[in-house]
Protein backbone atom coordinates (compact mmCIF):
# COMPACT_ATOMS: atom_id res chain seq x y z
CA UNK A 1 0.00 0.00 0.00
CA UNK A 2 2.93 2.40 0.47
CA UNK A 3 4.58 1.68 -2.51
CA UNK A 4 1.68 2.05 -4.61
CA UNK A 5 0.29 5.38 -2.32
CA UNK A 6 3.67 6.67 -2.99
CA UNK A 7 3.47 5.98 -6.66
CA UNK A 8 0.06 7.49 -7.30
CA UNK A 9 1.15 10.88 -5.53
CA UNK A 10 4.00 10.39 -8.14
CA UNK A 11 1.79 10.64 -10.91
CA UNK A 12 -0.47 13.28 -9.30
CA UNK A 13 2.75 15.46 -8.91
CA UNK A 14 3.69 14.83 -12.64
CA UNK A 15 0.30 15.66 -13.80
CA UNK A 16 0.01 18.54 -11.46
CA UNK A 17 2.83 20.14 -13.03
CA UNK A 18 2.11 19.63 -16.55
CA UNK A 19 -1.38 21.00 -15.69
CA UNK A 20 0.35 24.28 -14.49
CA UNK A 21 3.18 24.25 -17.88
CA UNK A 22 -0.28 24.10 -19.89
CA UNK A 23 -1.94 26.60 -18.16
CA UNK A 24 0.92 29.60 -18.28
CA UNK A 25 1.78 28.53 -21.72
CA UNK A 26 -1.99 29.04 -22.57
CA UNK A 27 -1.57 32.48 -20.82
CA UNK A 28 1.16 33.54 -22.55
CA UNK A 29 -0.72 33.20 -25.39
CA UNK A 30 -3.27 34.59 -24.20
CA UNK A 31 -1.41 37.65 -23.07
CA UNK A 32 0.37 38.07 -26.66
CA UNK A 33 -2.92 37.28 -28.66
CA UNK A 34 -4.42 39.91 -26.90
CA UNK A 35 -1.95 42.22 -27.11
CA UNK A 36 -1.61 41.95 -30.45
CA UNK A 37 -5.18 42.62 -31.01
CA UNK A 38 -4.81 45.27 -29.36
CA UNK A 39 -2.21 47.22 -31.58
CA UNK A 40 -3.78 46.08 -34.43
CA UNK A 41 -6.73 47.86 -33.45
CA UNK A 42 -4.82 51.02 -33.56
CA UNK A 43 -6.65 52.99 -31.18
CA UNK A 44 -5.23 53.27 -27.78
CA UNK A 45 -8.55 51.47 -26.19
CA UNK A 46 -8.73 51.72 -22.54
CA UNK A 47 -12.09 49.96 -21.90
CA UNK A 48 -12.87 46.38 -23.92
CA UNK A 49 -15.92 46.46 -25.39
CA UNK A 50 -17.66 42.87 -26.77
CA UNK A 51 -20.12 44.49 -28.68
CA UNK A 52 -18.63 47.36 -30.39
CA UNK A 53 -20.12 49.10 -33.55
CA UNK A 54 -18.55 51.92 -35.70
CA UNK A 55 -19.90 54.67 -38.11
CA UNK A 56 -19.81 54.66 -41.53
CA UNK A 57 -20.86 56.86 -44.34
CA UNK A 58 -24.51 57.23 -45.20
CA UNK A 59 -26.16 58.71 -48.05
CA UNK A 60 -29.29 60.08 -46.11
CA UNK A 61 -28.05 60.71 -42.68
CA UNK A 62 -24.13 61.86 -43.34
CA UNK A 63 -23.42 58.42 -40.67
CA UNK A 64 -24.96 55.99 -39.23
CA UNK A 65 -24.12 53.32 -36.38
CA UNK A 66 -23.14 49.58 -38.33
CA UNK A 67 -25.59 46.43 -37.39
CA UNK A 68 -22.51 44.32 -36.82
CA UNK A 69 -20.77 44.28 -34.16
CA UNK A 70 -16.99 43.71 -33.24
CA UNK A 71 -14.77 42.47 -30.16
CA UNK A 72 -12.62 45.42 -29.15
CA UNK A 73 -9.80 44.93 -26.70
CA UNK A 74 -9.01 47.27 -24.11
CA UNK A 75 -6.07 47.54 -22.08
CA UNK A 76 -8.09 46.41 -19.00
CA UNK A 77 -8.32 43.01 -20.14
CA UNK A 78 -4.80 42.72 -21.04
CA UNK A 79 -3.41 43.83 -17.52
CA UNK A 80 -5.89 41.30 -15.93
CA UNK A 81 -4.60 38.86 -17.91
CA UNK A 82 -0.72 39.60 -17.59
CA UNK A 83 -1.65 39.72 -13.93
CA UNK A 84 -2.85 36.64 -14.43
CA UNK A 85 -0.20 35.23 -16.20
CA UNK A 86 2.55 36.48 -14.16
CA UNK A 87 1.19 35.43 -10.90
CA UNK A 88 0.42 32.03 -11.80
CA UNK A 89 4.16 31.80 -12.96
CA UNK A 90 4.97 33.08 -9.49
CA UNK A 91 3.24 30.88 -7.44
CA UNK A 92 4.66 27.80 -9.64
CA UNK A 93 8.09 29.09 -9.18
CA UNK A 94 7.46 28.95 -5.39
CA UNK A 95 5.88 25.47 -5.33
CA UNK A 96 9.02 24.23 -6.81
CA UNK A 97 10.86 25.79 -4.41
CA UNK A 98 9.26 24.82 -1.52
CA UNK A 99 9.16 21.37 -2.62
CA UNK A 100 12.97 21.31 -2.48
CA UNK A 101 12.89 22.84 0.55
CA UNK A 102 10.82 20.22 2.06
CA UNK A 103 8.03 22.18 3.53
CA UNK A 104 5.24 20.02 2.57
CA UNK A 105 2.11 22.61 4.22
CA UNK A 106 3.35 25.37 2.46
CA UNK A 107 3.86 23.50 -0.56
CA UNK A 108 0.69 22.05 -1.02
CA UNK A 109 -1.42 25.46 -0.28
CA UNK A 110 0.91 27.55 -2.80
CA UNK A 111 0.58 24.29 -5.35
CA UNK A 112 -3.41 24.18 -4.76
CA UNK A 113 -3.46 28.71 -6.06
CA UNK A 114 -0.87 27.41 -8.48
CA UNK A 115 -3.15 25.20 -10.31
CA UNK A 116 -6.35 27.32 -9.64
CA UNK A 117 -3.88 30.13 -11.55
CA UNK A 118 -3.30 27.74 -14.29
CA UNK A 119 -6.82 26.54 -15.02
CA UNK A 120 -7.71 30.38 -15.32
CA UNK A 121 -4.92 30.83 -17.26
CA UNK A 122 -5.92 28.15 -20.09
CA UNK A 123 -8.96 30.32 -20.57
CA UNK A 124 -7.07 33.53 -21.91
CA UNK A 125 -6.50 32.57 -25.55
CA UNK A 126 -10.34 32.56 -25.65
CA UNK A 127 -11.20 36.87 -25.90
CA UNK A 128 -8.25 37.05 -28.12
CA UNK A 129 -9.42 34.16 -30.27
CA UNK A 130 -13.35 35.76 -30.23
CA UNK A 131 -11.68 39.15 -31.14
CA UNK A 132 -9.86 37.98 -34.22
CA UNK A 133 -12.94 36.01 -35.72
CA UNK A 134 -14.26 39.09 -35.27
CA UNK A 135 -12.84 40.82 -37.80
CA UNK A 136 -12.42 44.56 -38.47
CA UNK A 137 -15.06 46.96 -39.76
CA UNK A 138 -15.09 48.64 -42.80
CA UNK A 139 -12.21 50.36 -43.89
CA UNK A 140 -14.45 53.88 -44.25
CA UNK A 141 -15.92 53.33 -41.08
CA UNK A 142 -14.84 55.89 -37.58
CA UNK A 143 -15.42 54.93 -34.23
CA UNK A 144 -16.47 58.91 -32.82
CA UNK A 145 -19.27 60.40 -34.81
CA UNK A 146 -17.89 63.21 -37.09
CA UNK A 147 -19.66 66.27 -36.01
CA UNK A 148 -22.13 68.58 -38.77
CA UNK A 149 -19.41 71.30 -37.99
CA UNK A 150 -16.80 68.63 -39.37
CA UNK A 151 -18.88 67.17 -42.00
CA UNK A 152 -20.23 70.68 -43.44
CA UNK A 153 -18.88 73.39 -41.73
CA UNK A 154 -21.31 76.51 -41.50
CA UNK A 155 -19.77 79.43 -43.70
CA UNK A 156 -21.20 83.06 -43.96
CA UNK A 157 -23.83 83.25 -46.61
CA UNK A 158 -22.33 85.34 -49.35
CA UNK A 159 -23.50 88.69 -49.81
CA UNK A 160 -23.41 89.11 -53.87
CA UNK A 161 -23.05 87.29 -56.67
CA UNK A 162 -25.08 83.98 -58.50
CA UNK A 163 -26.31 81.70 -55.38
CA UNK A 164 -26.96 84.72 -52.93
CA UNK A 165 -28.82 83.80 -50.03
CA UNK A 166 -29.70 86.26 -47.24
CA UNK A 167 -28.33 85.22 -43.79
CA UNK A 168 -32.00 85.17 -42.66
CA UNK A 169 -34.36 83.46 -45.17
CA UNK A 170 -34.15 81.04 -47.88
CA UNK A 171 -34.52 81.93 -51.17
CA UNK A 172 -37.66 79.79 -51.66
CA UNK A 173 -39.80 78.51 -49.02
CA UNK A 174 -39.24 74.93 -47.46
CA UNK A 175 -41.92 72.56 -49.13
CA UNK A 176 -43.39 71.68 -46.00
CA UNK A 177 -45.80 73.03 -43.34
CA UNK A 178 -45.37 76.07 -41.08
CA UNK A 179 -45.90 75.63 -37.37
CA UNK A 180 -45.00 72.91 -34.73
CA UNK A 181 -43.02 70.01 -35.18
CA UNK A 182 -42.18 66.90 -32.69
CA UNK A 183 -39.03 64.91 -32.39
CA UNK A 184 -39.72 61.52 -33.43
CA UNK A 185 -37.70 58.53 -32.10
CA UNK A 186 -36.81 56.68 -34.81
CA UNK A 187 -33.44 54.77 -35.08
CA UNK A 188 -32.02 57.99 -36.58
CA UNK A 189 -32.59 60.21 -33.92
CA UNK A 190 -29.82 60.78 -31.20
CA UNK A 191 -27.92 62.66 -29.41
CA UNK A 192 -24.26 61.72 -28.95
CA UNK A 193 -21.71 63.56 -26.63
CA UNK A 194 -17.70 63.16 -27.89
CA UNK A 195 -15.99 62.68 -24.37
CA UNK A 196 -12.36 62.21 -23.08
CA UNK A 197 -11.59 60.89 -19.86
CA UNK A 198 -10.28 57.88 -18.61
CA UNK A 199 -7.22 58.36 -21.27
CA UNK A 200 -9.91 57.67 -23.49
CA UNK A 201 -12.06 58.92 -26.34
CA UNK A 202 -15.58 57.63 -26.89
CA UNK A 203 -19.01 58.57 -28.10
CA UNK A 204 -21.88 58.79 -24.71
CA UNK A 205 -25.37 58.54 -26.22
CA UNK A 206 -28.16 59.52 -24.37
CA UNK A 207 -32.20 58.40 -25.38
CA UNK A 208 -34.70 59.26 -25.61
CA UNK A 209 -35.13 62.55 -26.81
CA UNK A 210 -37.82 65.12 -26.40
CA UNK A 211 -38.28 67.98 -28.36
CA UNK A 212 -40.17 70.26 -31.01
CA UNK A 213 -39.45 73.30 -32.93
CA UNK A 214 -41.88 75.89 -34.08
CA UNK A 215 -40.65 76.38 -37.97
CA UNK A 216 -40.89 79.41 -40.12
CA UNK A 217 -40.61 77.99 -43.55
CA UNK A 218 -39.88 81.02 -45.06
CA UNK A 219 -38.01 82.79 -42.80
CA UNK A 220 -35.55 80.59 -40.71
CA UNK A 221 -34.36 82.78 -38.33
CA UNK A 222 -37.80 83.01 -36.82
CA UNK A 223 -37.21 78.94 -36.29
CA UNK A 224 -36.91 78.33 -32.43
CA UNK A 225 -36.86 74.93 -30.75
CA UNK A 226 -36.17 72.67 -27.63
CA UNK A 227 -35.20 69.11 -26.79
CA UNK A 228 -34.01 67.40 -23.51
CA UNK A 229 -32.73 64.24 -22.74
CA UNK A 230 -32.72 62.33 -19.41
CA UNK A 231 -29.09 62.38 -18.17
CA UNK A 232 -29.11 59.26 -16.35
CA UNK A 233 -29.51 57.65 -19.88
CA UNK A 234 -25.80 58.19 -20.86
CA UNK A 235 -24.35 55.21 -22.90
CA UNK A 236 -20.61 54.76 -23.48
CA UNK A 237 -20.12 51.55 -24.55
CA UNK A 238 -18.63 50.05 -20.60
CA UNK A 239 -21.63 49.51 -18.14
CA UNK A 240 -18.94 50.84 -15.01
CA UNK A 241 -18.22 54.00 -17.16
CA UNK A 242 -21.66 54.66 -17.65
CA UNK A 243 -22.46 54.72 -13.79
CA UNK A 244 -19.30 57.28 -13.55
CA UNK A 245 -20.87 59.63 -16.02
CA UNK A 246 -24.05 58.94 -14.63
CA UNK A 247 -22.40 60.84 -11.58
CA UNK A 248 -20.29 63.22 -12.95
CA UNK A 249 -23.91 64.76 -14.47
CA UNK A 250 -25.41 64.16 -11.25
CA UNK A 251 -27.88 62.82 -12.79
CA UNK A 252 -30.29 62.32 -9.73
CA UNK A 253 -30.21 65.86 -8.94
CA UNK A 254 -30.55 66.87 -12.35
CA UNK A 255 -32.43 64.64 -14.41
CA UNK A 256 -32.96 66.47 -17.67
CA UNK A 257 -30.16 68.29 -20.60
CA UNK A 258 -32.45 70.67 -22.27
CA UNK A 259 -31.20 72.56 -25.34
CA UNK A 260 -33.18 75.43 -26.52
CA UNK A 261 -32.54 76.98 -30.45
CA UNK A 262 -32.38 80.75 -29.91
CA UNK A 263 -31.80 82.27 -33.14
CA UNK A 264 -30.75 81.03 -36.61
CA UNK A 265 -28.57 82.81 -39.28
CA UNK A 266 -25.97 82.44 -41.90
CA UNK A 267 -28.63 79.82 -43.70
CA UNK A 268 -26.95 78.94 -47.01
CA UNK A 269 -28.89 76.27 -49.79
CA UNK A 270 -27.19 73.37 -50.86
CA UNK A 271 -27.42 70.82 -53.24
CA UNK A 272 -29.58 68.38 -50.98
CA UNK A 273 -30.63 70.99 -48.04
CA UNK A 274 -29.40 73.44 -45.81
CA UNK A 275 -26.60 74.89 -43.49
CA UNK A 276 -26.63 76.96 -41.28
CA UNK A 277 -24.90 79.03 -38.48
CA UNK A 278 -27.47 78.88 -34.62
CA UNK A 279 -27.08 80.42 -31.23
CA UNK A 280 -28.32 77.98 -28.65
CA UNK A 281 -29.08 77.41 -24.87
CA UNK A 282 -27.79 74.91 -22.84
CA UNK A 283 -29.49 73.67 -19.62
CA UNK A 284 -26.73 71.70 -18.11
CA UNK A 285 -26.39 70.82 -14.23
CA UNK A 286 -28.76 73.50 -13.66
CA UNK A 287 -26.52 76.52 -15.20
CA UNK A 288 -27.47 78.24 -18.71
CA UNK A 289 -25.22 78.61 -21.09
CA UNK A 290 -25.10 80.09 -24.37
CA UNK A 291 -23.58 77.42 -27.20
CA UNK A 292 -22.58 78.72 -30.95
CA UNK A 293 -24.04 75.53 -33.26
CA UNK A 294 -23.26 74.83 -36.57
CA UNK A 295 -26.28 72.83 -38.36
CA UNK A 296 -27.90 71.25 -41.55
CA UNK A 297 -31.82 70.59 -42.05
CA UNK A 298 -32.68 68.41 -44.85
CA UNK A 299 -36.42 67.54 -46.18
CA UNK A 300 -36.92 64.03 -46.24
CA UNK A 301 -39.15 62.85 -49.75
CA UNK A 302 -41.63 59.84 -49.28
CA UNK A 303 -38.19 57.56 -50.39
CA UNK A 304 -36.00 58.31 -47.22
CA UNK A 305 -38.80 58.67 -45.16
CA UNK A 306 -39.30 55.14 -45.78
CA UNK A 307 -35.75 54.49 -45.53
CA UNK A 308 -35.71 55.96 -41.88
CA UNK A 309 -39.10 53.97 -40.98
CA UNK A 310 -41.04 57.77 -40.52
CA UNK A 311 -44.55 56.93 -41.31
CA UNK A 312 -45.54 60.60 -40.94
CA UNK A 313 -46.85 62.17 -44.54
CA UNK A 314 -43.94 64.86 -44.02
CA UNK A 315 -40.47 64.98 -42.01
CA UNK A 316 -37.70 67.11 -41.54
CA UNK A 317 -33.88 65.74 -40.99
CA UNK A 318 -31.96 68.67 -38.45
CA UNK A 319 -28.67 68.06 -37.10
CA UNK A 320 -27.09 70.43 -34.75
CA UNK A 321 -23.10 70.14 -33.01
CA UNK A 322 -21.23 72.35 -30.79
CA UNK A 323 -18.29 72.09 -28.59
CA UNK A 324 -18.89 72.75 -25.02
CA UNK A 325 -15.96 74.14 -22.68
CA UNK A 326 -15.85 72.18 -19.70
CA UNK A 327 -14.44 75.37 -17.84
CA UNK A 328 -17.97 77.01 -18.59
CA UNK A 329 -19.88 74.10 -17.26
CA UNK A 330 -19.89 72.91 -13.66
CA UNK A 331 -18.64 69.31 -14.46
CA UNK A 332 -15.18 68.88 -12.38
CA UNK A 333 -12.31 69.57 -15.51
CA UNK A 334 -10.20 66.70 -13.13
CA UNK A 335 -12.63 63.68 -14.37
CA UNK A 336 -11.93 64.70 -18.53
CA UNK A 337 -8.26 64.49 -20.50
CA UNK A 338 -9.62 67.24 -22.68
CA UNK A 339 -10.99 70.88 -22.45
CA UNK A 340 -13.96 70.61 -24.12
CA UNK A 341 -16.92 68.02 -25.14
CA UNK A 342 -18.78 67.86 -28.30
CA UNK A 343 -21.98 67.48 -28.62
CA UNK A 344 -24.09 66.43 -31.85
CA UNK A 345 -28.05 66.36 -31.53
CA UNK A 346 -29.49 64.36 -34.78
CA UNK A 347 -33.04 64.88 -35.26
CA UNK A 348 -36.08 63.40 -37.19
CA UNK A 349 -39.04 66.00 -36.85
CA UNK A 350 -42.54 65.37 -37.97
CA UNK A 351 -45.70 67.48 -38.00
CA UNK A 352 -47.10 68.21 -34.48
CA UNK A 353 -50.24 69.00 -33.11
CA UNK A 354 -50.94 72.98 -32.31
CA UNK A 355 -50.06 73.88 -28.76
């Protein structure tokens, strides 16, 4: 019974530490797959995200968010899992040490983490693995939203010459009705805040939106309007990040974001709408403040209404983006790695009942 006691604690030993060579060699590769992926990914990606989508370039709506999704690595993952990796080569060092060292309590506890290390450790290759399958999006696609200020900057209207428009009306009426019109929550709608913090970059979307404007057809600059979103609705992408911005809004003590459209001008015609320069108010953490927006409003015909799923016998396309100093807001500058935050408000409007 000794002998053969003696010989099966043999083999347990042997198997014990093959089980913990597997396990850090699976970790290593874990640790370089994922690392890997992560430079290939050429964005220096704090945060993983399992589930991420990009923009791409859209006809109708300038971008729009892609239906497939990738596996984005983050640097989080890839310290946890050279943490991992490293300690599980630590503890395996020491169990061979103690063992020569004859300390057979010791040994045994550190040998029992050892393998616990190791079976984790086999596991690693597996995000890495997902990721790559993955793929990459297209090659046109952007991960931030371009803003309308970066897509088509707002110009002054020019003041002679063939193509004149006045910096207050249009130089034919908008084919649609006068009066008030509603914010309707289709996909297309949204309103996305371009934050840094975190020694990150990432888009925070917020939903739903509320909102109307009362439009002047004719005469633009007449145009005023107001949405709000609920500020505990912020979206980044990481379910902990979201709970920090959450916060940083202080969200429970103010609830709403309101924007209010002030006054319109510089309104230039284009080839498939309009641009044009706005003065806006910003209800933010209970302070006002007044934003400078650049915009475009488009007039959606039955074919991209039906694109956009508007059932509405009219609809309006108005997208609005400004860059908001931090300094002017009473969000704490500490918690962001940039001065500023831009925000871009996409809306579908359709025809609203009288107020």
């Amino acid at each position: 019974m000794g002998n053969a006691a003696f010989g099966a604690e043999k083999r347990f030993g042997a198997l014990s530490s093959r089980w913990m060579m597997i396990g850090v060699a699976l970790g290593a590769l874990g640790v370089a797959g994922w690392l890997a992926r992560w430079l290939l990914q050429g964005e220096s990606i704090v945060y993983s995200d399992i589930a991420r989508s990009f923009w791409v370039p859209d006809a109708t709506l300038g971008w729009v968010a892609t239906e497939s999704r990738w596996v984005w690595l983050g640097l989080d993952g890839l310290g946890l899992t050279g943490g991992l990796w490293l300690g599980t080569v630590t503890l395996m060092v020491i169990t061979f040490r103690l063992n020569r060292e004859r300390r057979p309590k010791l040994f045994k506890t550190v040998k029992v983490l050892a393998l616990m290390g190791a079976s984790v450790a086999m596991v690693a290759p597996v995000l890495p693995a997902w990721a790559f399958l993955s793929g990459f999006p297209p090659a046109d696609a952007v991960r931030l939203l371009p803003s309308a200020a970066e897509v088509v900057p707002a110009a002054p209207a020019p003041t002679s010459g063939p193509g004149t428009v006045t910096p207050v009306s249009v130089a034919k009426p908008l084919p649609v009705a006068s009066g008030r019109w509603v914010v309707d929550n289709v996909p297309a709608t949204l309103v996305v805040a371009r934050i840094s913090a975190g020694g990150e970059e990432f888009d925070a979307k917020f939903t739903p939106t509320k909102g109307e404007i009362v439009l002047d057809p004719v005469v633009l600059a007449n145009t005023r309007g107001k949405l709000e979103v609920p500020a505990a609705s912020i979206q980044t992408g990481v379910d902990m990040r979201n709970g920090h911005a959450a916060g940083y809004l202080e969200a429970e003590k103010f609830p709403a974001i309101a924007l209010g459209l002030a006054k319109i001008s510089d309104v230039r015609e284009g080839p498939t709408g309009y641009t044009f320069a706005a003065m806006g108010e910003l209800g933010l953490m209970g302070k006002s403040l007044s934003v400078a927006m650049s915009g475009t409003l488009v007039v959606l015909d039955a074919a991209k209404r039906k694109e956009l799923t508007v059932t509405a016998p009219e609809a309006l396309l108005v997208t609005v983006s400004f860059k908001l100093a931090i300094a002017d807001t009473t969000l704490n500058r500490k918690n962001f790695d940039a001065d500023d935050i831009t925000l871009t408000a996409r809306l579908v409007l359709v025809p609203g009942a009288a107020q």
